[in-house]
C-alpha atoms as a PDB file:
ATOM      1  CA  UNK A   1     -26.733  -8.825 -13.238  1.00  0.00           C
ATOM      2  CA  UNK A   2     -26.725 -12.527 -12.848  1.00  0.00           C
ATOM      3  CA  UNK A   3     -30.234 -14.479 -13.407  1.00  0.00           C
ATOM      4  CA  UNK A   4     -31.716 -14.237  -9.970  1.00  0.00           C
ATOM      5  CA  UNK A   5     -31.549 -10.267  -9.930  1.00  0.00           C
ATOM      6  CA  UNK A   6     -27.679 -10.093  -8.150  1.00  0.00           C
ATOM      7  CA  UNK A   7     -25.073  -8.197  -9.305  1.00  0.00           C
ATOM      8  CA  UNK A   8     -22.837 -10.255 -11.090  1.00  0.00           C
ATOM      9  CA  UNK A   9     -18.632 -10.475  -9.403  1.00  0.00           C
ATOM     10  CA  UNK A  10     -16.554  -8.192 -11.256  1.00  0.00           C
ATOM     11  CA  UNK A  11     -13.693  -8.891 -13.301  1.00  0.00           C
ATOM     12  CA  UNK A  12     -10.273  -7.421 -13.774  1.00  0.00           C
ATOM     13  CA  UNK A  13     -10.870  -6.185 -16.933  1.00  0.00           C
ATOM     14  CA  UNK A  14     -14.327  -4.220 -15.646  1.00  0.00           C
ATOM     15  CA  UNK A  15     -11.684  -2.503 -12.236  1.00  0.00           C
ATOM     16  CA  UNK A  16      -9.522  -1.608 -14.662  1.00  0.00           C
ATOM     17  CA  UNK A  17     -11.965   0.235 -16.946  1.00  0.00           C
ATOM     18  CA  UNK A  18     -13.171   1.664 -13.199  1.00  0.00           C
ATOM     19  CA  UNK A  19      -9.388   2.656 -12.371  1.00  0.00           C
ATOM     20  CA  UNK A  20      -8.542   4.488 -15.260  1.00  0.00           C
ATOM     21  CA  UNK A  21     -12.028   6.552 -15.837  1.00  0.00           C
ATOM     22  CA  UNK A  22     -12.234   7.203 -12.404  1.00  0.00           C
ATOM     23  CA  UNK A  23      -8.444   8.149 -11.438  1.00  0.00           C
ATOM     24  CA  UNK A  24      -5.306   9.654 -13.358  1.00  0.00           C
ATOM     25  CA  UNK A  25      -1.526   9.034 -13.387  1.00  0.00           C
ATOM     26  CA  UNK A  26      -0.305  12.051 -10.925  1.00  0.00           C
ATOM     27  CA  UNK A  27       3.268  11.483  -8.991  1.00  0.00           C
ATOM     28  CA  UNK A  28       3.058  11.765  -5.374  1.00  0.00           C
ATOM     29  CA  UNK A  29       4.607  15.136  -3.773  1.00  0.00           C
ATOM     30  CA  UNK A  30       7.474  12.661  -2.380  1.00  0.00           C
ATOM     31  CA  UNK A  31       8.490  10.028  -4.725  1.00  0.00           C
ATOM     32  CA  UNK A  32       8.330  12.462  -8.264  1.00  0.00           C
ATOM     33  CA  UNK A  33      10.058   9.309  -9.845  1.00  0.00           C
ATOM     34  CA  UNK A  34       6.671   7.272  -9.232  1.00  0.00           C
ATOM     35  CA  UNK A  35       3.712   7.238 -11.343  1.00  0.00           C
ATOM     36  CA  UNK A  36       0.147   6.154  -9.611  1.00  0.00           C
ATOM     37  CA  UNK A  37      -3.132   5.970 -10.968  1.00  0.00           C
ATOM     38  CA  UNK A  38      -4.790   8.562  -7.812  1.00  0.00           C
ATOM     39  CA  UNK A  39      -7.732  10.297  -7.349  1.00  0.00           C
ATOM     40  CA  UNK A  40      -8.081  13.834  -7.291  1.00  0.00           C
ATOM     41  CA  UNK A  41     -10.757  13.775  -4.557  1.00  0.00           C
ATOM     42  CA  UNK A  42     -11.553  11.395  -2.160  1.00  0.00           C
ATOM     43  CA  UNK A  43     -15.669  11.221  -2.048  1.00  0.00           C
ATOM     44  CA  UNK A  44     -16.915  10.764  -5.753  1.00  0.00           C
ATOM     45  CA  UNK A  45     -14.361   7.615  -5.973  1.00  0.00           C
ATOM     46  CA  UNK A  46     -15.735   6.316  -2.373  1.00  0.00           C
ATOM     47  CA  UNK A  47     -19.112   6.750  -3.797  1.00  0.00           C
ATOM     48  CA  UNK A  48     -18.347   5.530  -7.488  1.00  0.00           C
ATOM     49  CA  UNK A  49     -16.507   2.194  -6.298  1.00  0.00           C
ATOM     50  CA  UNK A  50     -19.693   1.687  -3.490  1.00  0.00           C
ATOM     51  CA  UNK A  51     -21.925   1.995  -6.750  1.00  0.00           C
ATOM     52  CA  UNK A  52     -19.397  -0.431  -8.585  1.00  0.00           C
ATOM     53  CA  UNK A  53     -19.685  -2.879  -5.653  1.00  0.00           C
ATOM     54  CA  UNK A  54     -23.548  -2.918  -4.897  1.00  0.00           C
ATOM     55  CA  UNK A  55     -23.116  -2.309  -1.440  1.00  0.00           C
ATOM     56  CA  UNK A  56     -22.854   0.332   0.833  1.00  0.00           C
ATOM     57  CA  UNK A  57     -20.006   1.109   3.663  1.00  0.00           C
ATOM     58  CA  UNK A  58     -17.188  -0.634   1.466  1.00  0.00           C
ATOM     59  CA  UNK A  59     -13.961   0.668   2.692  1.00  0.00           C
ATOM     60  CA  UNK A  60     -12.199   3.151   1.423  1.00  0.00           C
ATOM     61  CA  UNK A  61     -10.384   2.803  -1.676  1.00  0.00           C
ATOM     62  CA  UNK A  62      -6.979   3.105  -0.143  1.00  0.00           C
ATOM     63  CA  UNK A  63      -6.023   2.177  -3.489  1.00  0.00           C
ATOM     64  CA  UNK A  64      -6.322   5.799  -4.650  1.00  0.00           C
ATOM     65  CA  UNK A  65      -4.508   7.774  -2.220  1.00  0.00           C
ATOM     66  CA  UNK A  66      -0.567   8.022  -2.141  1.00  0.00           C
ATOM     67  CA  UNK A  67      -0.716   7.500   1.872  1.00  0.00           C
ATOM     68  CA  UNK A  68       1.599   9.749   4.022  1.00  0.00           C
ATOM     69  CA  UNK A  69       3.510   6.399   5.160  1.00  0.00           C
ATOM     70  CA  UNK A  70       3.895   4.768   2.187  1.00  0.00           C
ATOM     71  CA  UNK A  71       5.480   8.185   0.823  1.00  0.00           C
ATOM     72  CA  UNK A  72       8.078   8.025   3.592  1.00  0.00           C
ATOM     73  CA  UNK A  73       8.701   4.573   3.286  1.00  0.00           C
ATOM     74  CA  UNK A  74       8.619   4.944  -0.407  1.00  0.00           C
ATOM     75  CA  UNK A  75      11.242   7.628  -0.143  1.00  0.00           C
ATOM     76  CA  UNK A  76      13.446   5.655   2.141  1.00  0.00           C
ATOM     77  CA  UNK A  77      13.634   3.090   0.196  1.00  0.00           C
ATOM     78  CA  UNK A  78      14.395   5.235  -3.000  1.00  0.00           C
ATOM     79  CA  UNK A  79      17.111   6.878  -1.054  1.00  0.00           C
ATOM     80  CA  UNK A  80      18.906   3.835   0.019  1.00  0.00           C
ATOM     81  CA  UNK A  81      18.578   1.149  -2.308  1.00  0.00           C
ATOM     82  CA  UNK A  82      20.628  -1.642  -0.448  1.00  0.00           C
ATOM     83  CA  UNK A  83      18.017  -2.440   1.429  1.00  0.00           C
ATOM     84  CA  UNK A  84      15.874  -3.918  -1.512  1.00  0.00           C
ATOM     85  CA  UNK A  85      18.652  -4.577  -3.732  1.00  0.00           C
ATOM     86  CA  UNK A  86      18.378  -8.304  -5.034  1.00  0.00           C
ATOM     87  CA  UNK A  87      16.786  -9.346  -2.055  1.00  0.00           C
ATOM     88  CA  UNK A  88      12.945 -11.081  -1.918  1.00  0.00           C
ATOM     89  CA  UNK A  89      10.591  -7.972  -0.598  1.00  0.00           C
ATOM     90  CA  UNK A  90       6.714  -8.751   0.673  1.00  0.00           C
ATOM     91  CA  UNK A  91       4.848  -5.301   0.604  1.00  0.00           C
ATOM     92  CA  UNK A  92       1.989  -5.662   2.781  1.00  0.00           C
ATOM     93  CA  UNK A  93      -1.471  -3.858   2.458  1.00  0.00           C
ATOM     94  CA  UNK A  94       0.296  -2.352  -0.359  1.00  0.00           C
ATOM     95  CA  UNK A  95      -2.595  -0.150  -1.921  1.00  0.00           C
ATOM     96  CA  UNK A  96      -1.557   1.665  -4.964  1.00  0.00           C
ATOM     97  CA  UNK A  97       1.645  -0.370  -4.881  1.00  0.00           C
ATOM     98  CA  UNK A  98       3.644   2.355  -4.455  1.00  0.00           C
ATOM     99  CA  UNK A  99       6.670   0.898  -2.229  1.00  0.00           C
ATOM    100  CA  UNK A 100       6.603  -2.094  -4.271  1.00  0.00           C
ATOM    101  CA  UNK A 101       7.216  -0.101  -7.362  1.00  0.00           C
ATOM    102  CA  UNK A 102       9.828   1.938  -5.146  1.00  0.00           C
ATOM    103  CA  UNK A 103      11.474  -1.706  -4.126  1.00  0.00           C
ATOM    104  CA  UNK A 104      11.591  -2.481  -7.729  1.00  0.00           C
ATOM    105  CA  UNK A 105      13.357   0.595  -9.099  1.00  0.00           C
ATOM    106  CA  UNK A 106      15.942  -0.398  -6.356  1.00  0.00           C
ATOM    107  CA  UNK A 107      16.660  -3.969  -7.640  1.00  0.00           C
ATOM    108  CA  UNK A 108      14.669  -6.353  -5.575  1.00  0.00           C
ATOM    109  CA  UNK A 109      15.171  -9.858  -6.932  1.00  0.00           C
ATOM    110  CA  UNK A 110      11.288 -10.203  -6.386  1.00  0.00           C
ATOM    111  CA  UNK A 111       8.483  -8.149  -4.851  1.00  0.00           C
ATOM    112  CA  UNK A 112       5.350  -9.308  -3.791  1.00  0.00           C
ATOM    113  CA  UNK A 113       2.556  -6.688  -3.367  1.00  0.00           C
ATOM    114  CA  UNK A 114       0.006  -8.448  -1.039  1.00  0.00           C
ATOM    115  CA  UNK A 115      -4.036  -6.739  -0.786  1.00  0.00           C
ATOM    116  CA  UNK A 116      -7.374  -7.875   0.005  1.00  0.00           C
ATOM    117  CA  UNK A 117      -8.959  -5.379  -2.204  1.00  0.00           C
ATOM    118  CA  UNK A 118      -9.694  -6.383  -5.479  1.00  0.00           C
ATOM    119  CA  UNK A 119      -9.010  -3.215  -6.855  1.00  0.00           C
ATOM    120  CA  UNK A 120      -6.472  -2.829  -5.146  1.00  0.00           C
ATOM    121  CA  UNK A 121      -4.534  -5.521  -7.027  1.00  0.00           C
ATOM    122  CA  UNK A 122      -5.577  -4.274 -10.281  1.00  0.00           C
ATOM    123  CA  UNK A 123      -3.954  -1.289  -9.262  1.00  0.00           C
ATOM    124  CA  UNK A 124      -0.887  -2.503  -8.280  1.00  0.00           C
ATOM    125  CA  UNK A 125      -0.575  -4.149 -11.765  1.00  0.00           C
ATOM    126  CA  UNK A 126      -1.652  -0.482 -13.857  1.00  0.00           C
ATOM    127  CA  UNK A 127       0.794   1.207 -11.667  1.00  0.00           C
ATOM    128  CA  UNK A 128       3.790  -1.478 -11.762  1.00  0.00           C
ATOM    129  CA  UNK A 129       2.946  -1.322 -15.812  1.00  0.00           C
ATOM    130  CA  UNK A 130       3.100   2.363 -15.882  1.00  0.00           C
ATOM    131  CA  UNK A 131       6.608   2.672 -13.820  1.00  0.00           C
ATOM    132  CA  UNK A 132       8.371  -0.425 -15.951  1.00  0.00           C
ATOM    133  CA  UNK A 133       9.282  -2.416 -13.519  1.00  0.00           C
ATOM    134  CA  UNK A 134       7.869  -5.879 -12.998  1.00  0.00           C
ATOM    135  CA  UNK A 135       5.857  -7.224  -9.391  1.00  0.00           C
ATOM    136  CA  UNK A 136       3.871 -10.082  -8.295  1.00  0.00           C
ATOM    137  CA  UNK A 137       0.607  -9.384  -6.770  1.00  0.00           C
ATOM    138  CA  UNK A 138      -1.922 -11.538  -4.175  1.00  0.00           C
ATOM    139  CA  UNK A 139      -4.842 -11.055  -2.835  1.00  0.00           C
ATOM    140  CA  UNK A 140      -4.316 -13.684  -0.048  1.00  0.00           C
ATOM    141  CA  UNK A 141      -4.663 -12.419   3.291  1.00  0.00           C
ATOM    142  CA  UNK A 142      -0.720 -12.799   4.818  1.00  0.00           C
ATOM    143  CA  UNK A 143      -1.813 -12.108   7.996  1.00  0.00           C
ATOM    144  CA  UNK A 144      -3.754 -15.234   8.718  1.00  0.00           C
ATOM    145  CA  UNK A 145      -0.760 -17.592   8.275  1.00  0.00           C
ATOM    146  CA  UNK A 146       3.102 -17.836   8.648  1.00  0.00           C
ATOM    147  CA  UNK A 147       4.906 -15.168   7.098  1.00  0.00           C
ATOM    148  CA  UNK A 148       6.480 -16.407   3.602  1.00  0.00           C
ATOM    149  CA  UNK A 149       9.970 -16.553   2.974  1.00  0.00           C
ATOM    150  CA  UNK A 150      11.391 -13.439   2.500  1.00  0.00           C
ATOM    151  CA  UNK A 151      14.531 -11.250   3.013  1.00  0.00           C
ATOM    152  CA  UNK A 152      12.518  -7.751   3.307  1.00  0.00           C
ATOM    153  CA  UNK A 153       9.042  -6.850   4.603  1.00  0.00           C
ATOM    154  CA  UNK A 154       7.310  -3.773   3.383  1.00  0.00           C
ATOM    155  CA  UNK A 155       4.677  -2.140   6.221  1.00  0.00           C
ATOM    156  CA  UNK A 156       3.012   1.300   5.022  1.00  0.00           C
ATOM    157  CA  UNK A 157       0.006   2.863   7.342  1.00  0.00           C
ATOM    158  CA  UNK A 158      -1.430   0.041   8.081  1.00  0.00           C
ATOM    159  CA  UNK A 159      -1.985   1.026  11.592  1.00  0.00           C
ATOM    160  CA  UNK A 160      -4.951   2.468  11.734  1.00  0.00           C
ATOM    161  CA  UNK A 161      -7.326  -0.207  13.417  1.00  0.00           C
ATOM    162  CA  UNK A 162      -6.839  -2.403  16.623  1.00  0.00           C
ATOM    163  CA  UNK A 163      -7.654  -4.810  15.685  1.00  0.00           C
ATOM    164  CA  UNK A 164      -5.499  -4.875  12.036  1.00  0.00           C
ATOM    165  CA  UNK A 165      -2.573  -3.040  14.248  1.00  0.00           C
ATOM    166  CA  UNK A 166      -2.459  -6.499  16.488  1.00  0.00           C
ATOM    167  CA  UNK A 167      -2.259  -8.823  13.309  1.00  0.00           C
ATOM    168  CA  UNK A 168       0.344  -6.553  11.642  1.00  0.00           C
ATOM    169  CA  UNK A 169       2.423  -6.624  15.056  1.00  0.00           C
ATOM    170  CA  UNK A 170       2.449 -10.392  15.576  1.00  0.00           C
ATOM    171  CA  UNK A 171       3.358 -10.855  11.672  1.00  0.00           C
ATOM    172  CA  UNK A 172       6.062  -8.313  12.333  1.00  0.00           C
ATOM    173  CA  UNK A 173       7.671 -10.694  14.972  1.00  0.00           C
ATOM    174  CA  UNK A 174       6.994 -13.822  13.311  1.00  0.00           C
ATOM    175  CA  UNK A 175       8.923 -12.507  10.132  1.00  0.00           C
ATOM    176  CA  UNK A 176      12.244 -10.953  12.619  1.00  0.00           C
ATOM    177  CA  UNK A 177      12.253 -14.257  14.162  1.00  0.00           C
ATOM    178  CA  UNK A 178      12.619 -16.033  10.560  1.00  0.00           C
ATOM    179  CA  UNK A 179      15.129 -13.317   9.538  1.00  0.00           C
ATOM    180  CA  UNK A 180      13.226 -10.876   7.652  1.00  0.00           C
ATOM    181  CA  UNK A 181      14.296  -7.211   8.264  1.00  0.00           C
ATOM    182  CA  UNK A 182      10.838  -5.101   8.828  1.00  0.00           C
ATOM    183  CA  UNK A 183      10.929  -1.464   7.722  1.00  0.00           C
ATOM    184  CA  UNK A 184       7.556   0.218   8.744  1.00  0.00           C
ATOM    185  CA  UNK A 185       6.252   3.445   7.310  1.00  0.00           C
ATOM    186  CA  UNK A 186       3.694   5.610   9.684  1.00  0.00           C
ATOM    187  CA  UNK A 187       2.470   8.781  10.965  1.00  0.00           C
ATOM    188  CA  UNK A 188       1.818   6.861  14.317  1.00  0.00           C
ATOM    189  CA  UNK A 189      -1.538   6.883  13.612  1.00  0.00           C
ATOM    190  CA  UNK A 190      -3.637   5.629  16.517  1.00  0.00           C
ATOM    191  CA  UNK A 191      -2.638   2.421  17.041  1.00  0.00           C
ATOM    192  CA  UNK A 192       0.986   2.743  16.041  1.00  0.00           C
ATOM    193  CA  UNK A 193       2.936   0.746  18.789  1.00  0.00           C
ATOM    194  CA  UNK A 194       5.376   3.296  20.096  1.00  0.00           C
ATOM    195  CA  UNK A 195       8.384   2.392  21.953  1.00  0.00           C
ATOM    196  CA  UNK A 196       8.423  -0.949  19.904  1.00  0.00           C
ATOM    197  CA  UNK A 197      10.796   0.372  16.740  1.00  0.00           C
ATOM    198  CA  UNK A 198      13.758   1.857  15.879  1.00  0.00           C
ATOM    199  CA  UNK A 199      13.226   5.656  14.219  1.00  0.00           C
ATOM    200  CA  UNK A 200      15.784   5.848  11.083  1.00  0.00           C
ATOM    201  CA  UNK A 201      14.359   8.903   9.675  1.00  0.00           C
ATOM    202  CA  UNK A 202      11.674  11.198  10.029  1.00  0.00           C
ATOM    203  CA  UNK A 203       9.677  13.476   6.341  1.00  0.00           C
ATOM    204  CA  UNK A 204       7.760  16.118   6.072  1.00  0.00           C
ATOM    205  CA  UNK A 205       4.786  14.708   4.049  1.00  0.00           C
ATOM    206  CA  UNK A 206       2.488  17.213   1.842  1.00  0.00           C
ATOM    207  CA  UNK A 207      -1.121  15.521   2.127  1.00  0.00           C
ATOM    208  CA  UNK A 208      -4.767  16.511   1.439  1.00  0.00           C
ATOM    209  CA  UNK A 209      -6.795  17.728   4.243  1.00  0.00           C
ATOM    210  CA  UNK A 210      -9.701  16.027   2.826  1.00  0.00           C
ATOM    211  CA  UNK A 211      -7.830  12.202   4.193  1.00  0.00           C
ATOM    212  CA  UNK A 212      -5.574  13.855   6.971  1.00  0.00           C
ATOM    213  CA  UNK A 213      -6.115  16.386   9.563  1.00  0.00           C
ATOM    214  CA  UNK A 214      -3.393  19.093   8.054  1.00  0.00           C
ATOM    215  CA  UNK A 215      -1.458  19.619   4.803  1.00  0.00           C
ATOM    216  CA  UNK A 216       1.915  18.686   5.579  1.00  0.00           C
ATOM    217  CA  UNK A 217       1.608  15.424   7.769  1.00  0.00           C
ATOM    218  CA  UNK A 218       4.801  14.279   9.911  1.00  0.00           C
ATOM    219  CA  UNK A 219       5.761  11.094   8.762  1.00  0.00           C
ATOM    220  CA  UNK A 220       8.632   8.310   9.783  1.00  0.00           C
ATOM    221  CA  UNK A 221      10.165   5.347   8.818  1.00  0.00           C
ATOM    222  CA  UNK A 222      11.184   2.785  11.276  1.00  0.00           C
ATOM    223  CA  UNK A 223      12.914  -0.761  11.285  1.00  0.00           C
ATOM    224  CA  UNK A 224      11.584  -3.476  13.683  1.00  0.00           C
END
């Protein structure tokens, strides 16, 4: 606590305690060749990082979860290395870091996993650690300017809001026009813009019921 009472901004060093008491290295059901610090179950580390943070209705710690689109992409990725190797890759909303880590095991010349959540970062670098292979992380928000320089972007299930789903579209076009080939892991979750991409494979991802609505969720990876 800080002198007038508040909680007091935590530091990396106190997320990663948090991290590694609270979640274990597991590899998810699609990329075996990936460790991630993950939680086992999905409420006690929603209501352990909402105790962490002081406040209630944080979001989710997406963090924590190998996501059914970042598996695919992950998996894609793993499966054709070309498209990472020794080229500049941006993963965005990365998470647990997971297709950064998967972009780095291919030979990227650099990857940059970009994520507003504070532990989210400090997962990225646990989990990059833990695999051997080196990443830069930020927690800039990419969305709210020009898309950086870069050969590759990285987009897994981050369509899951409107309002996100519009930013992540109009980044998607302002990286094409500068170059940058787009590859885009998703379920087509709810605001997944159909008709826009082009399909280049499709994975049958094993999930938890307790973040999906079924066990084995159909996944794809696209290409803007």
């Amino acid at each position: 606590m800080t002198a007038d009472g508040a909680r007091a901004p935590l530091n990396a060093e106190t997320i990663e305690a948090f991290v590694r008491e609270n979640a274990r290295l597991m590899t998810p059901p699609l990329v075996p060749g990936i460790k991630l610090y993950l939680a086992e179950e999905s409420v006690p580390i929603w209501q352990k990082t909402e105790d962490e943070l002081g406040e209630m209705n944080v979001p989710p710690p997406f963090w924590a979860f190998a996501w059914a689109g970042g598996q695919a992409l992950a998996r894609y990725l793993l499966d054709n290395p070309s498209i990472c190797a020794r080229r500049r890759v941006i993963d965005l909303g990365s998470g647990s870091g997971m297709t950064a880590i998967a972009a780095a095991q291919c030979g990227a010349a650099s990857v940059l996993a970009a994520d507003v959540d504070q532990f989210a970062l400090v997962a990225c670098r646990l989990n990059a650690a833990a695999n051997g292979v080196a990443i830069d992380v930020t927690g800039d928000d990419l969305l709210s300017r020009p898309p950086a320089v870069a050969d590759v972007i990285l987009i897994g299930d981050l369509f899951y809001e409107r309002g996100l789903a519009e930013r992540v579209t109009a980044y998607i076009d302002a990286a094409k026009s500068q170059g940058a080939a787009v590859y885009i892991g998703d379920p087509q979750r709810s605001y997944f813009p159909r008709d826009t991409f082009t399909l280049l494979a499709s994975f049958q991802v094993p999930v938890t019921r307790e973040l999906e609505d079924s066990e084995i969720k159909k996944t794809a990876v696209w290409r803007a």
